[in-house]
C-alpha atoms as a PDB file:
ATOM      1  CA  UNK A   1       0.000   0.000   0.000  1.00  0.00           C
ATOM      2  CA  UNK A   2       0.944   3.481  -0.532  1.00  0.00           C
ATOM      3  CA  UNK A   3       1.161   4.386   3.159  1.00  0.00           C
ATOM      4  CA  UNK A   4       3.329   1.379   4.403  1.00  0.00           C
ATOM      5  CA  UNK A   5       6.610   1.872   5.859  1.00  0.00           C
ATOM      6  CA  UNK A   6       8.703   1.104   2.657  1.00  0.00           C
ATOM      7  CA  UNK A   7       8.372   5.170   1.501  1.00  0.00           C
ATOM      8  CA  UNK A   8       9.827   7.461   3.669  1.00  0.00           C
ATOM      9  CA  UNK A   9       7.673  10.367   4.268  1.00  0.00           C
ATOM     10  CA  UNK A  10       9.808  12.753   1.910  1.00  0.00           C
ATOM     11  CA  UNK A  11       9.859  10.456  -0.695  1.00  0.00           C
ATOM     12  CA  UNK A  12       5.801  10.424  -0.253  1.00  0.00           C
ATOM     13  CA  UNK A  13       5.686  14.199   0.167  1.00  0.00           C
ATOM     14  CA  UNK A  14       7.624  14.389  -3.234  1.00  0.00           C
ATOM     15  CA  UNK A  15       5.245  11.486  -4.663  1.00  0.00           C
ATOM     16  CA  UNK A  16       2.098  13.190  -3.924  1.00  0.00           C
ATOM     17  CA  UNK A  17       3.446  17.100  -5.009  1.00  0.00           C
ATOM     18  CA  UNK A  18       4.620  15.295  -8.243  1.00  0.00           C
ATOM     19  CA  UNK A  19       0.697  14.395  -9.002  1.00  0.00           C
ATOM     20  CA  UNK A  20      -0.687  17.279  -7.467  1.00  0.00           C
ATOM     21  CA  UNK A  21       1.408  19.599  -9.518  1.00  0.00           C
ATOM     22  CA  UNK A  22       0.892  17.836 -12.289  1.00  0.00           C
ATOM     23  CA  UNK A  23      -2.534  18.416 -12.371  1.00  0.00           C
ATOM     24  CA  UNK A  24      -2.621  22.323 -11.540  1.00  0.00           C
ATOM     25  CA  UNK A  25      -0.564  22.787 -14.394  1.00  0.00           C
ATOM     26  CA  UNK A  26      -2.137  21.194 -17.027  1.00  0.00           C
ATOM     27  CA  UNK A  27      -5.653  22.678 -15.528  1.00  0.00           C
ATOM     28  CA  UNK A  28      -3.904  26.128 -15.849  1.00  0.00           C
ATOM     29  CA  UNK A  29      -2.563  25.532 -19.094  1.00  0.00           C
ATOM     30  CA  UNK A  30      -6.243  24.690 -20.171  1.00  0.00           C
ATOM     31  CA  UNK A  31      -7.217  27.681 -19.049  1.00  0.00           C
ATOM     32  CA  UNK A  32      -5.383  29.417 -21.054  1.00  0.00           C
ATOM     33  CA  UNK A  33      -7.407  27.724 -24.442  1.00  0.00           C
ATOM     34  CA  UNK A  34     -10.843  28.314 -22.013  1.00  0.00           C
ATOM     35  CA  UNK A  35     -10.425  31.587 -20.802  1.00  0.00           C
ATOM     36  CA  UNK A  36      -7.333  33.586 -22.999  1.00  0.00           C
ATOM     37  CA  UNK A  37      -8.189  37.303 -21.776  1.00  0.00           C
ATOM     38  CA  UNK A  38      -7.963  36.331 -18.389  1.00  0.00           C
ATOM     39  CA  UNK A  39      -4.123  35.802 -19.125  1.00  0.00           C
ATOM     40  CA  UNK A  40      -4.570  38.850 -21.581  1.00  0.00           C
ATOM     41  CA  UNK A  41      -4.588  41.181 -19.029  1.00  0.00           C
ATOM     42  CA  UNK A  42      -1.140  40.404 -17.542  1.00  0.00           C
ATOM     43  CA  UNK A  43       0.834  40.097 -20.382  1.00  0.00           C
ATOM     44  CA  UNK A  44       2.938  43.146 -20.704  1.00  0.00           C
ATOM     45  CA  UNK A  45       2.764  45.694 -23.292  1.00  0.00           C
ATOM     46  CA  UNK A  46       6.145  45.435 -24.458  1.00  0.00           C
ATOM     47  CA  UNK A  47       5.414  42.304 -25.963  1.00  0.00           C
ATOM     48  CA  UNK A  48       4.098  41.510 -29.505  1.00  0.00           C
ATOM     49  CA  UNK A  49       1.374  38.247 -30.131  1.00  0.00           C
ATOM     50  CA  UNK A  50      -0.283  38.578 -26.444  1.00  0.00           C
ATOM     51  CA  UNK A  51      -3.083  36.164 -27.908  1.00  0.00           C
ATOM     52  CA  UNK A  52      -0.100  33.895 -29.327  1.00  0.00           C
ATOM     53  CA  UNK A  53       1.922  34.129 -25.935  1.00  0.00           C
ATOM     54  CA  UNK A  54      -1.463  32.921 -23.718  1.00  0.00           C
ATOM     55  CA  UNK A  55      -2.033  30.182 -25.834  1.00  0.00           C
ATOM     56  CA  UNK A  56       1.698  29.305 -26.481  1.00  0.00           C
ATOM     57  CA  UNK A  57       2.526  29.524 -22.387  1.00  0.00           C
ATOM     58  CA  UNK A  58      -0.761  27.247 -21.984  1.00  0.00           C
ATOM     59  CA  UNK A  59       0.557  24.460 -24.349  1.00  0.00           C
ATOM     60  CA  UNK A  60       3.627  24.448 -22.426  1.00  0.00           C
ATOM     61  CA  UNK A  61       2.277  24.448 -19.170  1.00  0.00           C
ATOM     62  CA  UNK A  62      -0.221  21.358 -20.530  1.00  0.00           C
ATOM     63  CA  UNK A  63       2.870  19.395 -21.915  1.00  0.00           C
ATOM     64  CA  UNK A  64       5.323  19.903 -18.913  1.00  0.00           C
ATOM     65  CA  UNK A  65       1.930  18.860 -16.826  1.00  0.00           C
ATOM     66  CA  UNK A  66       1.534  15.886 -18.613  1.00  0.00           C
ATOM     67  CA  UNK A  67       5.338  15.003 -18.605  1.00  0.00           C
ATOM     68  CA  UNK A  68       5.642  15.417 -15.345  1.00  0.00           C
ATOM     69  CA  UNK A  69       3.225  12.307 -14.380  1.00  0.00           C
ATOM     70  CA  UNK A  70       5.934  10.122 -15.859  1.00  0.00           C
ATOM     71  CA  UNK A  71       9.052   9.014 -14.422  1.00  0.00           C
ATOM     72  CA  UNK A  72      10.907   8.838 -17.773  1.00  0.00           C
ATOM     73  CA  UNK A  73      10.007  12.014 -18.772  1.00  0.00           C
ATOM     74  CA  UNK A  74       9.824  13.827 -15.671  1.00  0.00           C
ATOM     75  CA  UNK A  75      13.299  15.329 -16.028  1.00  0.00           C
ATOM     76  CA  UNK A  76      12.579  17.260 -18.982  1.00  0.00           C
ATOM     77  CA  UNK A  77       9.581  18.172 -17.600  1.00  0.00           C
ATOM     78  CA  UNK A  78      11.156  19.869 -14.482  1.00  0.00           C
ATOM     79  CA  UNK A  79      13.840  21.687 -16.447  1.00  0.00           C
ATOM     80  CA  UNK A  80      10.758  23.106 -19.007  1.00  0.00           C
ATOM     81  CA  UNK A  81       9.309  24.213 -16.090  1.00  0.00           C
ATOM     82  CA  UNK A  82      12.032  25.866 -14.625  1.00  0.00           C
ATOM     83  CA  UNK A  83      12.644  28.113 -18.255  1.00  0.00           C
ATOM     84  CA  UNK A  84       8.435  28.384 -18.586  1.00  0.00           C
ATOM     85  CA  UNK A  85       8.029  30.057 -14.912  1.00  0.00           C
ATOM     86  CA  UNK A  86      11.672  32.715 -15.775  1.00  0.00           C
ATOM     87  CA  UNK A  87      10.041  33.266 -19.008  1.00  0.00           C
ATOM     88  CA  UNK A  88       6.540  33.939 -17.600  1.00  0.00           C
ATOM     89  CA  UNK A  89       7.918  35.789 -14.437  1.00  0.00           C
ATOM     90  CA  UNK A  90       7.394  39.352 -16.776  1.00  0.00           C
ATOM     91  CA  UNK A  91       3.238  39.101 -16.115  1.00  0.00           C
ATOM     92  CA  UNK A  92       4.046  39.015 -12.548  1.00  0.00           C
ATOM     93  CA  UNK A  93       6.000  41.977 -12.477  1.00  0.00           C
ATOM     94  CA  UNK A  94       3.715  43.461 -14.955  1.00  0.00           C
ATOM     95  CA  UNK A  95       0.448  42.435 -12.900  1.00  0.00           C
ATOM     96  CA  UNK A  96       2.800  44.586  -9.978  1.00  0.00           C
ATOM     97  CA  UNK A  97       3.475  47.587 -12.434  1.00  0.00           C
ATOM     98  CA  UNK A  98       0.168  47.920 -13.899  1.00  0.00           C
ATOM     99  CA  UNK A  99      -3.127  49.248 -12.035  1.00  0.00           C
ATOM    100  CA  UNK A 100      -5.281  47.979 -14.945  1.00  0.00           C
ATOM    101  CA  UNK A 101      -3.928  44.481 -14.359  1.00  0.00           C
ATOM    102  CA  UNK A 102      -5.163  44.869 -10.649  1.00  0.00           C
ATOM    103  CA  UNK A 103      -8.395  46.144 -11.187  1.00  0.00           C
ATOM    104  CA  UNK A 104      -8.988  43.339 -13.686  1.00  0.00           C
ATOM    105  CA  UNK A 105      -7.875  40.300 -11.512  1.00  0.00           C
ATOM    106  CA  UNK A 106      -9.379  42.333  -8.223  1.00  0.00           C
ATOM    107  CA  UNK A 107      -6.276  42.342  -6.393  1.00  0.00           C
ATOM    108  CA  UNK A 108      -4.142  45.456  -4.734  1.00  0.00           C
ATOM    109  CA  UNK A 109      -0.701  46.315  -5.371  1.00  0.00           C
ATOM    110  CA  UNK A 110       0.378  44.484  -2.161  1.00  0.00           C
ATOM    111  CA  UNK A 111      -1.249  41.383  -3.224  1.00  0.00           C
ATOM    112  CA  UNK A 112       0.532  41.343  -6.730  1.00  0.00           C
ATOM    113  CA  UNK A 113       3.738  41.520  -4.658  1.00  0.00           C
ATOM    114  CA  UNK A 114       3.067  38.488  -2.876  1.00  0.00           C
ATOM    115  CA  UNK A 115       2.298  36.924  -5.798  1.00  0.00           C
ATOM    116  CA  UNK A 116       5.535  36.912  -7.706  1.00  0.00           C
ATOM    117  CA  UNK A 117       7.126  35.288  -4.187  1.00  0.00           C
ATOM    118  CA  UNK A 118       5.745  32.061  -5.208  1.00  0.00           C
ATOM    119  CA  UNK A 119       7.783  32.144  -8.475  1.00  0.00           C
ATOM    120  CA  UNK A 120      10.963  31.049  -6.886  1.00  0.00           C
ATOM    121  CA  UNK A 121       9.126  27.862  -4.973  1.00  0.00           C
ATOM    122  CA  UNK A 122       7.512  26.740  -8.254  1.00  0.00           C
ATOM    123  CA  UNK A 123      11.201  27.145  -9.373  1.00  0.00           C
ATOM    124  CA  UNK A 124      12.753  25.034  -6.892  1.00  0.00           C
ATOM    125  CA  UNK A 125       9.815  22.385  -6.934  1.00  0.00           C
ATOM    126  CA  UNK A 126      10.445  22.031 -10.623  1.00  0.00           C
ATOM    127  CA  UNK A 127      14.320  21.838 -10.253  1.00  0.00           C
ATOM    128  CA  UNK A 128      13.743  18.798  -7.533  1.00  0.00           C
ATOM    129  CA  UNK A 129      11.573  17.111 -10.271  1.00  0.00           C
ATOM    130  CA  UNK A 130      14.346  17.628 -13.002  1.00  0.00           C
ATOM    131  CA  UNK A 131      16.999  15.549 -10.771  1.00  0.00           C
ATOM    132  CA  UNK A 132      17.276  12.124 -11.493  1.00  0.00           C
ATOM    133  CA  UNK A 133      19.132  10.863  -8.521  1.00  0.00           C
ATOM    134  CA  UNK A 134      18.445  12.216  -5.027  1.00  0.00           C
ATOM    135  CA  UNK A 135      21.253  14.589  -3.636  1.00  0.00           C
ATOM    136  CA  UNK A 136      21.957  15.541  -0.133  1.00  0.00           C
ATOM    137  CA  UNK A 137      21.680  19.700  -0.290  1.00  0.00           C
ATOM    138  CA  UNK A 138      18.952  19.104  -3.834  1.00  0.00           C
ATOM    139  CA  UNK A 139      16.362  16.920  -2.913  1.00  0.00           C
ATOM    140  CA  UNK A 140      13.407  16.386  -0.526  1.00  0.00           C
ATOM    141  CA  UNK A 141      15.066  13.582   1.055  1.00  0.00           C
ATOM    142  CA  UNK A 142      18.263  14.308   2.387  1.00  0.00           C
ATOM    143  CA  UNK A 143      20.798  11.515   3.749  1.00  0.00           C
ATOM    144  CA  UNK A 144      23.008  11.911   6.978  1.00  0.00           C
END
């Protein structure tokens, strides 16, 4: 059973964040097919092909989701998730910068803030699933 003493609890901790991230991802990149101008709103103005980036950023996300599930391709996975959340990490800042942005997602300043401190988390999650063997200072489970 999944719960027996043969997984340590890091190793289920990883197991279960593995499948649980899996499925926000491709959910989110889904979104972005269901509901583009809600991702519309963030992208900055700088940029050319807003429609083009939402649905190309979804894809990604959708792939990396669904590579993720598997062991063999989970590695790739991770490291396309670690150059998908740099590469997205503008709308965050721009969601910051831009009282439009706010207004349309309902949030304040301060709350936009917050949100680009997840970015580095999602980072490091994604970097854990791109190693293939388990390091000390690297990985969830650490040996002593």
């Amino acid at each position: 059973m999944f719960f027996e003493n043969k997984i340590n609890f890091p190793q289920k901790f990883k197991f279960i964040t593995i499948y649980i991230m899996s499925v926000l991802y491709i959910n989110i990149g889904i979104n972005h097919f269901v509901n583009p101008d809600f991702f519309l709103v963030i992208v900055p103005d700088y940029l050319p092909y807003h429609l083009a980036l939402v649905y190309i950023s979804g894809l990604f996300e959708i792939i990396f989701g669904l590579l993720l599930i598997f062991k063999k391709t989970r590695k790739i996975a991770g490291i396309g998730l670690i150059f998908l959340l740099i590469l997205v990490f503008p709308a965050n800042i721009f969601l910051f910068q831009s009282t439009e942005a706010q207004s349309a997602y309902e949030i304040t300043q301060n709350k936009a803030l917050v949100r680009m401190f997840f970015q580095p988390p999602l980072i490091f999650i994604a970097f854990s699933y791109s190693i293939t063997k388990e390091y000390k200072y690297f990985d969830i489970k650490c040996y002593k």
